[in-house]
C-alpha atoms as a PDB file:
ATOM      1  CA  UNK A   1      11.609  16.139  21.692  1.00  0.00           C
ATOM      2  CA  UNK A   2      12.017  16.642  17.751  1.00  0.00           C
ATOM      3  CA  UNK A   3      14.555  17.441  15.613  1.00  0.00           C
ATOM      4  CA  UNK A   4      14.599  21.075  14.147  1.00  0.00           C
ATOM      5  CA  UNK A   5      15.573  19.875  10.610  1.00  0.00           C
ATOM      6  CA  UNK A   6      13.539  17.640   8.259  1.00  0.00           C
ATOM      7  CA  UNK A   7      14.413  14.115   7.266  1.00  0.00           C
ATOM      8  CA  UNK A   8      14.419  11.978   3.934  1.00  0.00           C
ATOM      9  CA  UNK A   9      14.833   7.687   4.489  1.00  0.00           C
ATOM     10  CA  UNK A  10      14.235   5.607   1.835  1.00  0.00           C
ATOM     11  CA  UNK A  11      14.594   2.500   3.908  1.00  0.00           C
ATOM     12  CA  UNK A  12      10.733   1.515   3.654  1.00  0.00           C
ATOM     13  CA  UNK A  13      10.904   1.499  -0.403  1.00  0.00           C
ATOM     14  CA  UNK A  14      13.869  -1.034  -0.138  1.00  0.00           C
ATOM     15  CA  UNK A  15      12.529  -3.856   1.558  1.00  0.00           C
ATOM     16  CA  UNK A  16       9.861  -4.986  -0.256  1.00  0.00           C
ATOM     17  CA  UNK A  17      10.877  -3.512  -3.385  1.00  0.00           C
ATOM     18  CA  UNK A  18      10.015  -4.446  -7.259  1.00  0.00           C
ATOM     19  CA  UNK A  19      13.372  -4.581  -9.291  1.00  0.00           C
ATOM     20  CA  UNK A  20      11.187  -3.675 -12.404  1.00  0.00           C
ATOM     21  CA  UNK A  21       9.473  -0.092 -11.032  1.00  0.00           C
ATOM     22  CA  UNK A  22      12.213   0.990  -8.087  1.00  0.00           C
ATOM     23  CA  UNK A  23      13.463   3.332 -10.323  1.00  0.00           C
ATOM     24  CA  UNK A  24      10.423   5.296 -11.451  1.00  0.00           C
ATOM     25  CA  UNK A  25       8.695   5.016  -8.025  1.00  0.00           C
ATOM     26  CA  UNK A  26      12.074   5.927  -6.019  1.00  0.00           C
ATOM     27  CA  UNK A  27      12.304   8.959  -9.034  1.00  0.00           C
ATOM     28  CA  UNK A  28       8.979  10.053  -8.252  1.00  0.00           C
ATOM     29  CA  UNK A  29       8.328   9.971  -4.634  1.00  0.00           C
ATOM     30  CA  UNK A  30      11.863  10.561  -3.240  1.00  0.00           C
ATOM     31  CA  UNK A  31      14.079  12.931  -6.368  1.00  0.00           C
ATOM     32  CA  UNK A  32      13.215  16.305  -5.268  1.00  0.00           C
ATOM     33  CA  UNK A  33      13.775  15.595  -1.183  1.00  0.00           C
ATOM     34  CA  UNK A  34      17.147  13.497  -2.126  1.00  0.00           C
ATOM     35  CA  UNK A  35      17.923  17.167  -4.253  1.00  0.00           C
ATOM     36  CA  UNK A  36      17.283  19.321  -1.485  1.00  0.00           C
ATOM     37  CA  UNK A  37      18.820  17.733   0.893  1.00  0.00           C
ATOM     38  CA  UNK A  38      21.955  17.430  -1.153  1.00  0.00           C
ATOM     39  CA  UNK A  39      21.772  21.209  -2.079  1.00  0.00           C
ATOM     40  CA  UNK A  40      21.799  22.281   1.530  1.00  0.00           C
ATOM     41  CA  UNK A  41      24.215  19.694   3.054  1.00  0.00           C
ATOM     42  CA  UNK A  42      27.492  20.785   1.154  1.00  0.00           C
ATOM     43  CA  UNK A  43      30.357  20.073   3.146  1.00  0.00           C
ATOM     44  CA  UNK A  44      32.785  17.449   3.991  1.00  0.00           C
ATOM     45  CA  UNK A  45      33.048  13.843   3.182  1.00  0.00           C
ATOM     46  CA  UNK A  46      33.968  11.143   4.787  1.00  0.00           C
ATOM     47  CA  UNK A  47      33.351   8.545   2.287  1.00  0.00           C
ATOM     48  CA  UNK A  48      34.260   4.818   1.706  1.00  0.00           C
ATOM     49  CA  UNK A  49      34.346   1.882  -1.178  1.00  0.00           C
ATOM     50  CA  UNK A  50      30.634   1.638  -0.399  1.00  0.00           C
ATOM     51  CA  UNK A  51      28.896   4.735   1.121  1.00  0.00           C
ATOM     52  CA  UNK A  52      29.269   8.640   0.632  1.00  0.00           C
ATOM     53  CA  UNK A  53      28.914  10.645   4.044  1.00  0.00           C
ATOM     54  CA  UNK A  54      28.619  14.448   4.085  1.00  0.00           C
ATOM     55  CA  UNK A  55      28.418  16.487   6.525  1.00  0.00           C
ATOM     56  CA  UNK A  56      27.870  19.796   7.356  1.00  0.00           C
ATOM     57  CA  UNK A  57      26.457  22.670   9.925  1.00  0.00           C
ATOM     58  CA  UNK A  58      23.086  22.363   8.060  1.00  0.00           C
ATOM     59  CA  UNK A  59      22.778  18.504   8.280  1.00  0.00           C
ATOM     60  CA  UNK A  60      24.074  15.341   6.317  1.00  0.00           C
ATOM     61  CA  UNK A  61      23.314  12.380   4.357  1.00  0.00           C
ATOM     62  CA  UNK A  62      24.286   8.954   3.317  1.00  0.00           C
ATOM     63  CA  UNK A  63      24.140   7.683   0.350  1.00  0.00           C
ATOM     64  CA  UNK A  64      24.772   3.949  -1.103  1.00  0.00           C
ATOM     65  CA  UNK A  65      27.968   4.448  -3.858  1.00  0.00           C
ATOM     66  CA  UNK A  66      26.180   1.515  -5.800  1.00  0.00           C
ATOM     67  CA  UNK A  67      22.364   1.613  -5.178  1.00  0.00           C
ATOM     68  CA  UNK A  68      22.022   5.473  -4.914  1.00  0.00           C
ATOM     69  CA  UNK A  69      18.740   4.581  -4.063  1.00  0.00           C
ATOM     70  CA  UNK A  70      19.438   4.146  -0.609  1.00  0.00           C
ATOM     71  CA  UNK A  71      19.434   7.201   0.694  1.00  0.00           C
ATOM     72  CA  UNK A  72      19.264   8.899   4.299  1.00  0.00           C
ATOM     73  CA  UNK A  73      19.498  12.887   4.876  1.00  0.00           C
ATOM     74  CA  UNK A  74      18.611  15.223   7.142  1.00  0.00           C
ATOM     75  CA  UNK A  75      18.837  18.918   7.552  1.00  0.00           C
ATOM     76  CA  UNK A  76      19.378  18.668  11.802  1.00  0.00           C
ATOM     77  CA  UNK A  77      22.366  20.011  12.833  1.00  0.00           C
ATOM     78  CA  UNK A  78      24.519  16.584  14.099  1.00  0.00           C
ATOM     79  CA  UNK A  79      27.162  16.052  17.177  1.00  0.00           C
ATOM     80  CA  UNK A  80      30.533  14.348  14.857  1.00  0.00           C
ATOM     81  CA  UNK A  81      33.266  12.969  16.307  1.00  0.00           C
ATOM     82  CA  UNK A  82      36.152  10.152  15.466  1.00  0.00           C
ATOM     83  CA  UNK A  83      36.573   7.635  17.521  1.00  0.00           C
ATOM     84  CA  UNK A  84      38.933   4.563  18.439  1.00  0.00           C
ATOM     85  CA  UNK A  85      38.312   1.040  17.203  1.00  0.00           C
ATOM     86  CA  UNK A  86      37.362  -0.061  20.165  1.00  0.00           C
ATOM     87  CA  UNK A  87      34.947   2.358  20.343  1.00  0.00           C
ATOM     88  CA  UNK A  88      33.177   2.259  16.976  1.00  0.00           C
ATOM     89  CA  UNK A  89      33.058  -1.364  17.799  1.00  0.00           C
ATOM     90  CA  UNK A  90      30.463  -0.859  20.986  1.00  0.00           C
ATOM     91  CA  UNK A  91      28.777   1.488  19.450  1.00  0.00           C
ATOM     92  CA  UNK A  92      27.941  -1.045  16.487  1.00  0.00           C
ATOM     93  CA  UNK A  93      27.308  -4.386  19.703  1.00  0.00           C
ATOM     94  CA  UNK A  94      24.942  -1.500  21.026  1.00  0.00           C
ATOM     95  CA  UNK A  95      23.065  -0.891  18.253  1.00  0.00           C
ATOM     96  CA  UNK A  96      22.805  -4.731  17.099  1.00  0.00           C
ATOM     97  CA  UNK A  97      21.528  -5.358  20.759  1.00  0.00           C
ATOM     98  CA  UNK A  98      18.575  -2.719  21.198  1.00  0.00           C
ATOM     99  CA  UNK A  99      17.913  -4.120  17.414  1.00  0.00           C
ATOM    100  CA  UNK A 100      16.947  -7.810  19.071  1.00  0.00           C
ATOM    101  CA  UNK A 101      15.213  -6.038  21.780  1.00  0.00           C
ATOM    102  CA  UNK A 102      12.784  -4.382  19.424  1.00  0.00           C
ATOM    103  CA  UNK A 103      14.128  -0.456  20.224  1.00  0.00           C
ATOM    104  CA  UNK A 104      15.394   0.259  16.798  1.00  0.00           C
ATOM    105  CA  UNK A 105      12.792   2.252  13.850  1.00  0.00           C
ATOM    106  CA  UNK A 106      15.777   0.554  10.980  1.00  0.00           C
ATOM    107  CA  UNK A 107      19.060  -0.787  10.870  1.00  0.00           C
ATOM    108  CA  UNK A 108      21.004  -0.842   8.052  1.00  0.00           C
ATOM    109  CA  UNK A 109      24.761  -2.609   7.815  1.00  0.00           C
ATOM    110  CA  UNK A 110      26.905  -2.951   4.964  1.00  0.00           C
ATOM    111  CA  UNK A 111      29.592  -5.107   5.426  1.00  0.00           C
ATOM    112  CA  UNK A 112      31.735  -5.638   2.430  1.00  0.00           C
ATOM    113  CA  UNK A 113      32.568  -4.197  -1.156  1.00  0.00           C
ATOM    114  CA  UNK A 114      31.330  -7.008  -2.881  1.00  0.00           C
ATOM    115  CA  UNK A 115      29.263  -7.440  -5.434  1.00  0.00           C
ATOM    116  CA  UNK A 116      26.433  -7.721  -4.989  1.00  0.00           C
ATOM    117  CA  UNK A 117      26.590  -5.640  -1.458  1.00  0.00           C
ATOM    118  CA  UNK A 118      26.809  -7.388   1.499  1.00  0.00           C
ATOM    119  CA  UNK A 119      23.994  -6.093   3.444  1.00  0.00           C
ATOM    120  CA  UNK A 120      21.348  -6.122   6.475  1.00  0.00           C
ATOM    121  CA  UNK A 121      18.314  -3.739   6.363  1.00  0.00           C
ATOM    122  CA  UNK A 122      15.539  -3.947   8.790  1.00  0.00           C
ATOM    123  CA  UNK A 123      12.546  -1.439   8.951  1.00  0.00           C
ATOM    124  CA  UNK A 124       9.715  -1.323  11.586  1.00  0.00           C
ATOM    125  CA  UNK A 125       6.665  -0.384  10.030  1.00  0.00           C
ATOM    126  CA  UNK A 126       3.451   0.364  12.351  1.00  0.00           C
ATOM    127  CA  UNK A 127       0.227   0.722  11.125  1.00  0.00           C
ATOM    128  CA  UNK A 128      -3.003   0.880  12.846  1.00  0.00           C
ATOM    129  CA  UNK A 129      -1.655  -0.671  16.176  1.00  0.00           C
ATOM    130  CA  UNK A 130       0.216  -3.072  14.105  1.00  0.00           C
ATOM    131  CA  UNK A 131       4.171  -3.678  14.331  1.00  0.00           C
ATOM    132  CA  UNK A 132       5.690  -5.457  11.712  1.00  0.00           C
ATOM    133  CA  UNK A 133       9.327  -5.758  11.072  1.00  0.00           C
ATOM    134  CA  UNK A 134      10.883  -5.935   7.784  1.00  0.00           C
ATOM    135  CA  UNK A 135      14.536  -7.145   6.877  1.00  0.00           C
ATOM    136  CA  UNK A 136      16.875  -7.959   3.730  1.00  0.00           C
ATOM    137  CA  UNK A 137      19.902  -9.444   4.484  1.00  0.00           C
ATOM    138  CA  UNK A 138      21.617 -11.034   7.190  1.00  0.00           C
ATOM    139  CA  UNK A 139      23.116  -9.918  10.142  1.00  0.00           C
ATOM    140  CA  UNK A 140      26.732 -10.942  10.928  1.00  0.00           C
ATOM    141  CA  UNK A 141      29.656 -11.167  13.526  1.00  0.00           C
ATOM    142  CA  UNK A 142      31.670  -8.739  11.477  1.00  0.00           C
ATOM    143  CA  UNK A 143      32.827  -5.456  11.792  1.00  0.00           C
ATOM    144  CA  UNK A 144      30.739  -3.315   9.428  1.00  0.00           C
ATOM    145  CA  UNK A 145      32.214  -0.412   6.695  1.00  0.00           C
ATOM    146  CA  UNK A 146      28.683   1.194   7.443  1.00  0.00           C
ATOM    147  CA  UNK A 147      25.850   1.356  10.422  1.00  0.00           C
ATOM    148  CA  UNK A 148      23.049   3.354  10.314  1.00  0.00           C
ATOM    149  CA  UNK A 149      20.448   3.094  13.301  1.00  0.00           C
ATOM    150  CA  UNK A 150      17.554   5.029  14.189  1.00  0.00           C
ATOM    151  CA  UNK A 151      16.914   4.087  18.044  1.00  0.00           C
ATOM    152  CA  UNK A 152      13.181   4.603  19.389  1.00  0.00           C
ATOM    153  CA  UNK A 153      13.700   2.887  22.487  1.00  0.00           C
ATOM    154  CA  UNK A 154      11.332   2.460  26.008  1.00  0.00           C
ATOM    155  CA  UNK A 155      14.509   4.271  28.263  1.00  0.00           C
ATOM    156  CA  UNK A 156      17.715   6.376  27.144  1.00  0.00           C
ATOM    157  CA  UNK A 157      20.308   4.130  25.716  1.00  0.00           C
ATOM    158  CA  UNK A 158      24.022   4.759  26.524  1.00  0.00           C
ATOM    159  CA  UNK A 159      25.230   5.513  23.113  1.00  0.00           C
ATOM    160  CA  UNK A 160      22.417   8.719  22.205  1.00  0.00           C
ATOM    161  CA  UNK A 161      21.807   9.577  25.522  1.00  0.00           C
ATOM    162  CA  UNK A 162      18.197   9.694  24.414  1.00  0.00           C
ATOM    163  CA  UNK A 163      15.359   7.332  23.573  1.00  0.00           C
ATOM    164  CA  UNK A 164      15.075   8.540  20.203  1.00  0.00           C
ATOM    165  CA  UNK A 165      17.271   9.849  17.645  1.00  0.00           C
ATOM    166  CA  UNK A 166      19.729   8.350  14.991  1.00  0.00           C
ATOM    167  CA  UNK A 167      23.407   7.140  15.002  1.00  0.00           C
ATOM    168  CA  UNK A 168      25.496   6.502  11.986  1.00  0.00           C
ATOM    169  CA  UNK A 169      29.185   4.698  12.164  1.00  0.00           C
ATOM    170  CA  UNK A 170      31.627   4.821   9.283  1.00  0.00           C
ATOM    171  CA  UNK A 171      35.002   3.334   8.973  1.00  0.00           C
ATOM    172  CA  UNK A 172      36.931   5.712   5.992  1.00  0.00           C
ATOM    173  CA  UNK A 173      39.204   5.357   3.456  1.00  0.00           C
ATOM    174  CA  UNK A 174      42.210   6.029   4.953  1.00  0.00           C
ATOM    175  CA  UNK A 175      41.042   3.949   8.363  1.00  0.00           C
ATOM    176  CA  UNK A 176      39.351   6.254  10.276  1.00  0.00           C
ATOM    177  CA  UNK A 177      36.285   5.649  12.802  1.00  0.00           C
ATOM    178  CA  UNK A 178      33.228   8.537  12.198  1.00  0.00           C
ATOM    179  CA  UNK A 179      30.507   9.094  14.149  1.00  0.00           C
ATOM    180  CA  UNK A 180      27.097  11.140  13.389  1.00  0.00           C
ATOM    181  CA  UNK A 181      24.655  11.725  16.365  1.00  0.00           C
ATOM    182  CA  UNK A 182      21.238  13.158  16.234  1.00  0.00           C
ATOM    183  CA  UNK A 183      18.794  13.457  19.298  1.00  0.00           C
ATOM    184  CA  UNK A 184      15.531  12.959  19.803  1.00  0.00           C
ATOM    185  CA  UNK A 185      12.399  12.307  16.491  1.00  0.00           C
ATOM    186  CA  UNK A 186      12.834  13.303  12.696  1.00  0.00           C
ATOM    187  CA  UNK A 187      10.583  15.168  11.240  1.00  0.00           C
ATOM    188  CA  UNK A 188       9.802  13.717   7.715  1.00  0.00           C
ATOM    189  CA  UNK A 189      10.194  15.326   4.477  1.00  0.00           C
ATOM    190  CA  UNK A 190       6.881  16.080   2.929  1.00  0.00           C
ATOM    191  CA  UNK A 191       7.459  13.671  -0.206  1.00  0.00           C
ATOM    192  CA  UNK A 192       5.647  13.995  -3.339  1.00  0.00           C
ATOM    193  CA  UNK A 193       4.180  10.458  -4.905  1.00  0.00           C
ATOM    194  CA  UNK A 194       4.382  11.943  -8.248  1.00  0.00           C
ATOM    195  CA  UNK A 195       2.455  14.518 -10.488  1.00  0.00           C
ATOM    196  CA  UNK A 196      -1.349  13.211 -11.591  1.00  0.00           C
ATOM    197  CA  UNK A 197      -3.495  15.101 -14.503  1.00  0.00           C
END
């Protein structure tokens, strides 16, 4: 099953990336997707210290407060709900655990304000019948402010009720446990790698 809408991730740019050319290669491959996605997603937020959330009927997107850089949007209409503590905190066990079985496309955490950010990004990348996992960071025993997973698993897991599809958790400002559920595959924005003469 796929997703209606289109998505943008700039998760693959961010693990392996050059401090000295992020900027004009993340300007020239990912600026006009980020805009678009931004221009239809207008909505509400659901922000904290270290991500922006929006949400709307045409989609959402995340977006790092200070590395705006990291980016994730998508214009499929998403299930949102709150949910308890207790809640949010399977969710986030469930998602670490098909991680170290090898069922998750990424998984980004962010933990803490600090600076610099405290977090964990993983990224499967497969190429010609190869697998290869990337990752920044470190996981840890803590409670995240931010989870973003995108779950291609071998059987439905609990917290989709899919194989595929993508779950973000955010605790707000004022406390407050958000959930964003899509089902089933993106489709990728057609990105643009820059204009050549």
């Amino acid at each position: 099953m796929s997703r209606q809408g289109f998505e943008v991730n700039t998760d693959m740019a961010l693990v392996n990336f050059d401090w000295a050319t992020i900027e004009v290669l993340h300007e020239q491959r990912y600026s006009l997707a980020i805009d678009y996605i931004k221009s239809v997603v207008q909505g509400d937020n659901y922000d904290n210290k270290v991500m922006d959330l929006v949400t709307s009927e045409a989609g959402f997107y995340v977006q790092a407060k200070r590395f705006p850089a990291a980016f994730y949007g998508e214009t499929s209409a998403a299930e949102i709900s709150f949910v308890s503590e207790e809640k949010a905190r399977d969710l986030v066990w469930e998602a670490i655990a098909l991680f170290r079985a090898g069922e998750v496309r990424s998984l980004h955490c962010v933990y803490s304000e600090n600076e610099p950010p405290d977090v964990f990004l993983a990224y499967k990348n497969e190429v010609d019948d190869q697998v290869e996992m990337f990752e920044r960071g470190f996981l840890k025993n803590v409670h995240p402010l931010h989870l973003r997973v995108m779950v291609d698993a071998s059987e439905n897991c609990s917290m989709l009720q899919d194989k595929k599809g993508t779950l973000i958790y955010q605790q707000t400002n004022d406390g407050q446990h958000i959930v964003v559920k899509v089902r089933g595959e993106a489709n990728p924005f057609p990105l643009l790698n820059g204009f050549t003469e």
